[in-house]
Protein backbone atom coordinates (compact mmCIF):
# COMPACT_ATOMS: atom_id res chain seq x y z
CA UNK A 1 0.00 0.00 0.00
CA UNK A 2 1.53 3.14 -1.08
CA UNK A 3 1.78 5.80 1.87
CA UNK A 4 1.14 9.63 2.08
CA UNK A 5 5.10 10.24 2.48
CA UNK A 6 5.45 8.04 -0.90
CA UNK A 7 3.28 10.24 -2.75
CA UNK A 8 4.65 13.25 -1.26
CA UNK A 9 8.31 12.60 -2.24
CA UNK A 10 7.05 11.34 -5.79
CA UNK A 11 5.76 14.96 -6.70
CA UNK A 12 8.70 16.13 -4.91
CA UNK A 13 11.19 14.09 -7.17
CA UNK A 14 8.84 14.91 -10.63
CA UNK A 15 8.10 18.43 -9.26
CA UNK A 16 5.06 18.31 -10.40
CA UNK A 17 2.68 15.78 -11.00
CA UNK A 18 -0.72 14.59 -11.68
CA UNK A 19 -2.38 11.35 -10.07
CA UNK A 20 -2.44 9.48 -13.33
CA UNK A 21 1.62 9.78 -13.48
CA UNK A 22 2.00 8.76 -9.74
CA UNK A 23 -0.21 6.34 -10.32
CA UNK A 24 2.15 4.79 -12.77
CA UNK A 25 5.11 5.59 -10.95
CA UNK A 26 3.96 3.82 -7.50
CA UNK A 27 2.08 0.87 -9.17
CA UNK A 28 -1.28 1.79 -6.68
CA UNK A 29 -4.89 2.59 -7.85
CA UNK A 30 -5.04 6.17 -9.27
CA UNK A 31 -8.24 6.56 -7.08
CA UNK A 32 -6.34 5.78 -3.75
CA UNK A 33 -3.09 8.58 -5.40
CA UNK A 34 -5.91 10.72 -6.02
CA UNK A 35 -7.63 10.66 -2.18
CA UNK A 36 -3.97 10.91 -0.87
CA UNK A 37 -3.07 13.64 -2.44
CA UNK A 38 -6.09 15.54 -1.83
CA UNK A 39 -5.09 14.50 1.95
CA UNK A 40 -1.87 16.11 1.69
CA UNK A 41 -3.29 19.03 0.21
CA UNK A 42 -5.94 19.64 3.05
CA UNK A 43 -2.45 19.36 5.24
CA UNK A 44 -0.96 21.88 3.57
CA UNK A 45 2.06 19.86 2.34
CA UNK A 46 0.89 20.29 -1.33
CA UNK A 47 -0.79 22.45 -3.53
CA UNK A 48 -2.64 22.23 -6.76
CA UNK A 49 -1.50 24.60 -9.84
CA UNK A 50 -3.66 26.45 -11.98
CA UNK A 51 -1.85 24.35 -15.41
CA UNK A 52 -5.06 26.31 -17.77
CA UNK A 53 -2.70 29.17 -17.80
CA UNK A 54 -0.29 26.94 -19.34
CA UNK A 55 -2.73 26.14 -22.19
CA UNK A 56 -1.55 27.70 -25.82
CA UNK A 57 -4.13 30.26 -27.17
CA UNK A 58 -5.07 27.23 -29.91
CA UNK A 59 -5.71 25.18 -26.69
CA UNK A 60 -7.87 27.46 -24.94
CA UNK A 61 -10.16 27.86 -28.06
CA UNK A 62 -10.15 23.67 -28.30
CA UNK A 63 -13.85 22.17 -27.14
CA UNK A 64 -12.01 19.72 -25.84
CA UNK A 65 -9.73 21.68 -23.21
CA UNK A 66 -11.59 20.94 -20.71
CA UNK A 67 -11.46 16.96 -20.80
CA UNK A 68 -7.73 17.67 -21.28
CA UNK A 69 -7.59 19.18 -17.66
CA UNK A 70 -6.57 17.05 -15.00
CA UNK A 71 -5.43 18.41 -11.50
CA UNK A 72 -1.51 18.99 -11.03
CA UNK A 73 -0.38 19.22 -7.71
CA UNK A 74 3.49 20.29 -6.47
CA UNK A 75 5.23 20.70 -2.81
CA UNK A 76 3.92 23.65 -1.04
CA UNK A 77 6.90 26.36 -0.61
């Protein structure tokens, strides 16, 4: 079973990551990365990033931009 300090030094080594990646990474259900590191978030050990700003302008205009988005998460400085 894959533990909260796993998770948190994964996106610590990848700076940052998304649960699909640690997912893959840790070999554990990307549900169970998923509830951990919204755990570590409501700690305050890890915070999500805003990665629509990061979108090209031909992204942002894409119907499908949205579907693309997935939740990114790095260490809190």
């Amino acid at each position: 079973m894959v533990s909260l300090i796993a998770v948190r030094d994964a996106i610590a080594l990848n700076g940052r990551a998304d649960a699909r990646l640690l997912s893959h990474q840790l070999n554990a259900p990307e549900a169970l990365v998923q509830a951990i590191m919204e755990k570590l978030a409501a700690m305050g050990k890890i915070e999500a990033v805003d990665v629509s700003s990061c979108l090209s302008s031909s992204c942002k205009q894409c119907p499908e931009s949205q579907g693309c988005d997935t939740k990114v998460y790095q260490i809190r400085s």
